[in-house]
Protein backbone atom coordinates (compact mmCIF):
# COMPACT_ATOMS: atom_id res chain seq x y z
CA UNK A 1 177.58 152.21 70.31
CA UNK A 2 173.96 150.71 69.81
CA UNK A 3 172.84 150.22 66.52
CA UNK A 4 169.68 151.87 65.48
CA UNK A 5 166.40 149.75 65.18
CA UNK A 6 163.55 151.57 62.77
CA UNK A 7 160.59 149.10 62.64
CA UNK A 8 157.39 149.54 61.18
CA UNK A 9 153.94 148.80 62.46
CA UNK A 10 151.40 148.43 59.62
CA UNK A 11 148.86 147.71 62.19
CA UNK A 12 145.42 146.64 60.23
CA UNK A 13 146.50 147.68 56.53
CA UNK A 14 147.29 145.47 53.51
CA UNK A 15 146.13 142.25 51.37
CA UNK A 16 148.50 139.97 51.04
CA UNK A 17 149.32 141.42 47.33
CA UNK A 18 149.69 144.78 48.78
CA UNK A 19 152.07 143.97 51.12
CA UNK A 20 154.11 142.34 48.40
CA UNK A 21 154.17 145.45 46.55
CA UNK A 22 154.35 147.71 49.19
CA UNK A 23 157.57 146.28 50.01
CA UNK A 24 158.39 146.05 46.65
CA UNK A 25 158.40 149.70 46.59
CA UNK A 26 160.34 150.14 49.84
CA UNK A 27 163.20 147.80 49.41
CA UNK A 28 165.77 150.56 47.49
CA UNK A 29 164.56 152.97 50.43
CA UNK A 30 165.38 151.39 53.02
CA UNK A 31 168.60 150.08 52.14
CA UNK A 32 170.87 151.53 54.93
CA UNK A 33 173.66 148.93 56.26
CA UNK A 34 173.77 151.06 59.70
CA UNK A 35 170.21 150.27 60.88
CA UNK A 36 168.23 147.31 61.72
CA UNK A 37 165.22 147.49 59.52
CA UNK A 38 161.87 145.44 60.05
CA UNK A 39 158.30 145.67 59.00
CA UNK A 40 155.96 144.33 61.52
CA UNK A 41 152.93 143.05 59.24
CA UNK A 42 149.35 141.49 59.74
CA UNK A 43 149.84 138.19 60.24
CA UNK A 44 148.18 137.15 57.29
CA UNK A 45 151.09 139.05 55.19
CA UNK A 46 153.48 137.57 57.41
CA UNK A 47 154.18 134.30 54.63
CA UNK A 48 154.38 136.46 51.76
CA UNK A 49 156.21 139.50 53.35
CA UNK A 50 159.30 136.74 54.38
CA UNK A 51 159.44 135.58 50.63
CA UNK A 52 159.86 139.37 49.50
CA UNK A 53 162.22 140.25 51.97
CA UNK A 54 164.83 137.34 51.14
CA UNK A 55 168.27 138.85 50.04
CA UNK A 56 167.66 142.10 51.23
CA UNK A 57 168.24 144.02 54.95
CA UNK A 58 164.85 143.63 55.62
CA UNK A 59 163.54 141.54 58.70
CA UNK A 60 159.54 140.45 59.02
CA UNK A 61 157.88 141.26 62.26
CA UNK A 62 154.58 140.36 63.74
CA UNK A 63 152.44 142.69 65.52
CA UNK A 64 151.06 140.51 68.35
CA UNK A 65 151.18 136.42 69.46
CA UNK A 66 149.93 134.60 72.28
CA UNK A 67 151.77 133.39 75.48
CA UNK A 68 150.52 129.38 74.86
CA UNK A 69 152.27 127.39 72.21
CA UNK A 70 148.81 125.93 71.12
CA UNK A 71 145.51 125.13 72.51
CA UNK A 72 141.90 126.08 72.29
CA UNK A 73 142.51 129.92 71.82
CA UNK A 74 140.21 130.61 68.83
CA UNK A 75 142.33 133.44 66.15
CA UNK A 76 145.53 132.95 68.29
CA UNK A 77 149.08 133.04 67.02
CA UNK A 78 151.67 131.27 68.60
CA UNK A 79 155.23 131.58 68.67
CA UNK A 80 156.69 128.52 67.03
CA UNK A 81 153.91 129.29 64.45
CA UNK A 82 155.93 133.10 63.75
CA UNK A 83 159.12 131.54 64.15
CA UNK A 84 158.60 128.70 61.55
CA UNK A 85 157.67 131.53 59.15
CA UNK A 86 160.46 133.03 59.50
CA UNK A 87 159.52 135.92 61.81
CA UNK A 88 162.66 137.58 63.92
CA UNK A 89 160.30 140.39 66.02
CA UNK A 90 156.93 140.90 67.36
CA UNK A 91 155.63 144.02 68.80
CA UNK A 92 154.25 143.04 72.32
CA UNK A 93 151.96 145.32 74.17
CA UNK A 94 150.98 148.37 71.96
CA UNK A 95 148.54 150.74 73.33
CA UNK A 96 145.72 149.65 70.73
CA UNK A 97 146.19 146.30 72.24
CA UNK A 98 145.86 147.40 75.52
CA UNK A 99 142.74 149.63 75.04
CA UNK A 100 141.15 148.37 72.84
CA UNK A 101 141.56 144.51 73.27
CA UNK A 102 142.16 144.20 77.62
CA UNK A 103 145.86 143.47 77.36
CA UNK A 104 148.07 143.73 80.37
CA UNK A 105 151.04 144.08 82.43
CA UNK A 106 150.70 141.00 83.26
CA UNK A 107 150.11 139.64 79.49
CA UNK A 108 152.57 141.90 78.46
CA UNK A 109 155.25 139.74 80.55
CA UNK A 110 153.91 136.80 79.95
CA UNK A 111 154.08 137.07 76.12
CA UNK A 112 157.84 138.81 76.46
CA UNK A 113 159.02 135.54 78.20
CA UNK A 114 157.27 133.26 75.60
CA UNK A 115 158.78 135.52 72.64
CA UNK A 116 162.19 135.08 74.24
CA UNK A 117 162.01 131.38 75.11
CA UNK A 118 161.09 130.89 71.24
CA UNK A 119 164.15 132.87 70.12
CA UNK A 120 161.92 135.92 69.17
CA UNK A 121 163.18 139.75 70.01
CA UNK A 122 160.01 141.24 71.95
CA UNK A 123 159.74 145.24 70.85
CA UNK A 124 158.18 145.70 74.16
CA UNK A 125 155.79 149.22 73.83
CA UNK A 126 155.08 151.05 76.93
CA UNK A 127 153.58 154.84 76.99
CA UNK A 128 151.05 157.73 78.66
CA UNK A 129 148.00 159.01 77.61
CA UNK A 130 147.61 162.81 77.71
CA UNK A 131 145.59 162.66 81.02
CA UNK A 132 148.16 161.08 82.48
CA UNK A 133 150.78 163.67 81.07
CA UNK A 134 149.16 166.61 82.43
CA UNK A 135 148.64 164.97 86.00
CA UNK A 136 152.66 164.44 86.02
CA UNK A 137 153.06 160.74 86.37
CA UNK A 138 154.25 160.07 83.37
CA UNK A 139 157.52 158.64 84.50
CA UNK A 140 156.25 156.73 87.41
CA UNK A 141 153.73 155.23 84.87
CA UNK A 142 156.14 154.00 82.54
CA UNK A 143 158.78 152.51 84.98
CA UNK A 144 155.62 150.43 86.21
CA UNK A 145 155.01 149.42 83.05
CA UNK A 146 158.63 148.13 82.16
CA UNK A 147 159.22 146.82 85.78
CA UNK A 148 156.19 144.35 85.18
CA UNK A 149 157.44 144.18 81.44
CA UNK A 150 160.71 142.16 82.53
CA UNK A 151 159.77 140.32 85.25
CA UNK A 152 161.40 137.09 85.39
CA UNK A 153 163.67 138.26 82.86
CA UNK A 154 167.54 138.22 82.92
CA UNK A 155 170.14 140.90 82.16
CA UNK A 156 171.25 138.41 79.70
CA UNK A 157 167.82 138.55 77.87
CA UNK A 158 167.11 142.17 78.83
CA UNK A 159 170.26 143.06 76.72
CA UNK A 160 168.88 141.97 73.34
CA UNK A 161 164.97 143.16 73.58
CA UNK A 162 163.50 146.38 72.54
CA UNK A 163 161.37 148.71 74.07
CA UNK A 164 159.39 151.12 72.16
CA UNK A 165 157.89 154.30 74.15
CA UNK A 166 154.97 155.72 72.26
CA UNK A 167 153.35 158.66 74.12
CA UNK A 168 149.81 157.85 73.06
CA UNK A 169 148.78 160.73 72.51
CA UNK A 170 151.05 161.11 69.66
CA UNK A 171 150.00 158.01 68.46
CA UNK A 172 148.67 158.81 64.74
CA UNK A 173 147.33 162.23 65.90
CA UNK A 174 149.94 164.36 64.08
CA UNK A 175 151.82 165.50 67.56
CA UNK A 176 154.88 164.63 68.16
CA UNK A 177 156.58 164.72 71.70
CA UNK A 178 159.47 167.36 71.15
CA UNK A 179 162.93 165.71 71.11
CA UNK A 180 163.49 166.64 74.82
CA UNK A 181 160.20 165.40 75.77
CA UNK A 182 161.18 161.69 74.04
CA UNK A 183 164.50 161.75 75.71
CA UNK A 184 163.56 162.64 78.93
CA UNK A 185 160.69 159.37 79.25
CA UNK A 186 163.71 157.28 76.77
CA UNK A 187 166.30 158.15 79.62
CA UNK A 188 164.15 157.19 82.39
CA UNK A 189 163.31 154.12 81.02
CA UNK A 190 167.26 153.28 80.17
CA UNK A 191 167.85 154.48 84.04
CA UNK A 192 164.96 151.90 85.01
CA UNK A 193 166.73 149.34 83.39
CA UNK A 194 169.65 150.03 84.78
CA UNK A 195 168.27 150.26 88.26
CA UNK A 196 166.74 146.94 87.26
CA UNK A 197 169.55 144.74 86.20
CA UNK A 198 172.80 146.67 85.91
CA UNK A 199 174.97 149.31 83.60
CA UNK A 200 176.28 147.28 80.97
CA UNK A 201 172.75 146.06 80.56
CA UNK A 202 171.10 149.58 80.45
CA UNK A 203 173.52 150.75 77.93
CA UNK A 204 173.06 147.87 75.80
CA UNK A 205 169.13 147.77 75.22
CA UNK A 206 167.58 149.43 72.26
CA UNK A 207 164.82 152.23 73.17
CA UNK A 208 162.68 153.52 70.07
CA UNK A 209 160.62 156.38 69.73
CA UNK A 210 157.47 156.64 68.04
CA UNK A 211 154.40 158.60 67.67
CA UNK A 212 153.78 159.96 64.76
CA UNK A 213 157.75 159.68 63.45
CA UNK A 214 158.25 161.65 60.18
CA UNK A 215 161.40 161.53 57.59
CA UNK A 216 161.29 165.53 58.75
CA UNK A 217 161.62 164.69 62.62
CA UNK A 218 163.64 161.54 62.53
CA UNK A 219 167.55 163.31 62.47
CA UNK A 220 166.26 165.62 65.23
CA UNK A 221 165.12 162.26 67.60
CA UNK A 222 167.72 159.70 66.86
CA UNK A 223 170.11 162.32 67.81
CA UNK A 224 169.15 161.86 71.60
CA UNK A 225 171.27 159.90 73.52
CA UNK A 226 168.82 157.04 74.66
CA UNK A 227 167.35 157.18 71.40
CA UNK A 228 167.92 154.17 69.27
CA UNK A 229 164.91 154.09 66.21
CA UNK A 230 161.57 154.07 66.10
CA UNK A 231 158.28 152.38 66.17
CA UNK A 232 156.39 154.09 62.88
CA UNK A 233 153.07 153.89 62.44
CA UNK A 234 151.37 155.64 59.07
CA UNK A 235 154.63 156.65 57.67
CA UNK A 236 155.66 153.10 57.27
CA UNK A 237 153.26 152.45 54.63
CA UNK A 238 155.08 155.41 52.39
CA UNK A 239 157.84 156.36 50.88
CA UNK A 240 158.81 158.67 53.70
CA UNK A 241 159.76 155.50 55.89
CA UNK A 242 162.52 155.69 53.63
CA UNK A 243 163.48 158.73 54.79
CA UNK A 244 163.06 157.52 58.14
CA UNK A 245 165.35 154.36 58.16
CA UNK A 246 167.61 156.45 56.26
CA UNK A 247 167.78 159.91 58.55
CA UNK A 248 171.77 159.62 58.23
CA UNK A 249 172.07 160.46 54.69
C-alpha cells in the first residue's frame, strides 16, 4: 500500500516571518502519522521554515533548483545548496515554470537526475492545458512529458520520486478535474511507468493530484486508486490544508 504524499506549493507568498508563523499555525493541523507532509517554500523561507519544522512530521521542500552544482548562473539554486539546508523535496517542472520562465522536457530531466544524484526526491509535475483537453491528446501529452521526465533514470530511482499531474487549467482557477477525470490521466501515467520500467515499479511510485485541491474534495480524490496526495496550491497557505493532509479523519 503506498503511503499518501500531500505537499504544498506556496509558490511566490511569504516573508521569512510569515512563513514562520504560517507554519506555526499549521503544525497541530497537519499532524497525521499516515501521510507524508511537506511544504515546498520560497527559497528564501527555506532556512527558517527547516528550524520550525524540527520535531514535528513536517518536511521542507523547495519549489525549483538548477541542474549545475555551481557556476556563473546569476539567482540559481543548486542542489547541495537545498540539501545542506536541510531540504528533502523540490518540485521540478511546474507549469508556471514552464510558461512563464522557458523550462523544458529536457530541463525537466536534467534537473530530476541532479535532484536524485544529490539525494533529493524530485515531485516531478506534468499536465494539459484546456486547449489541449478539448483537442483529446491529453494522454499522449502527458506520457511525453513523463517519458522525457525519466530518461536516464532507473526503476530503482523511479520507485522513490513523485509525480504530480496538475491539469492546468485547474491550476488556481477554482475547477477541479472530477475524480474520474484525475484518475483516468493518474492511471495512465502509473501504466506509463509501468510500460517504462516494470510492475513492481509502477505500483510503487507516488502520483499526486492537484489543481485547485480543497479539504471538501480531498476524501473524494485520494480515494482513486492511482491517487496518492496532492500538489496544493492556495489552500496550503490556510487552515483548510489541514483538512487536506488530514482527509482520513
Amino acid at each position: 500500500m503506498r503511503r499518501k504524499i500531500v505537499a504544498g506549493n506556496w509558490k511566490m507568498n511569504k516573508t521569512p516571518s510569515e512563513a514562520v508563523a504560517l507554519i506555526n499555525e499549521l503544525k497541530p493541523l497537519v499532524a497525521n502519522d499516515d501521510v507524508d507532509v511537506v511544504f515546498c517554500v520560497p527559497a528564501i523561507d527555506i532556512i527558517p521554515a527547516v528550524e520550525a519544522v524540527k520535531g514535528t512530521n513536517i518536511h521542507i521542500g523547495a519549489e525549483n533548483m538548477y541542474y549545475e552544482e555551481s557556476g556563473a548562473y546569476t539567482g540559481e539554486i543548486a542542489p547541495n545548496m537545498l540539501t545542506d539546508a536541510g531540504v528533502e523535496y523540490v518540485i521540478i517542472g511546474h507549469s508556471e515554470r514552464r510558461e512563464y520562465f522557458a523550462e523544458t522536457d529536457e530541463t525537466v530531466n536534467k534537473k530530476v537526475l541532479k535532484a536524485i544524484e544529490h539525494g533529493l526526491t524530485p515531485i516531478i509535475c506534468c499536465g494539459e492545458t484546456l486547449t489541449q483537453r478539448e483537442q483529446g491528446i491529453t494522454i499522449d501529452w502527458i506520457r511525453q512529458q513523463i517519458k522525457i521526465a525519466f530518461l536516464n533514470v532507473t526503476a530503482d530511482q523511479a520507485k522513490k520520486l513523485v509525480i504530480a499531474y496538475e491539469p492546468i487549467w485547474a491550476i488556481g482557477t477554482g475547477k477541479v478535474a472530477t475524480s474520474a477525470q484525475a484518475q483516468e490521466v493518474c492511471g495512465a501515467i502509473r501504466e506509463c511507468i509501468k510500460e517504462l520500467y516494470d510492475e513492481a515499479t509502477a505500483e510503487a511510485i507516488r502520483i499526486q493530484y492537484g489543481g485547485s485541491v480543497s479539504g471538501a474534495s480531498a476524501p473524494e480524490l485520494f480515494a482513486q486508486p492511482d491517487i496518492d496526495g496532492g500538489l496544493v496550491g492556495g489552500a496550503s497557505l490556510k487552515a483548510d490544508f489541514g483538512k487536506i493532509v488530514c482527509y482520513n479523519k
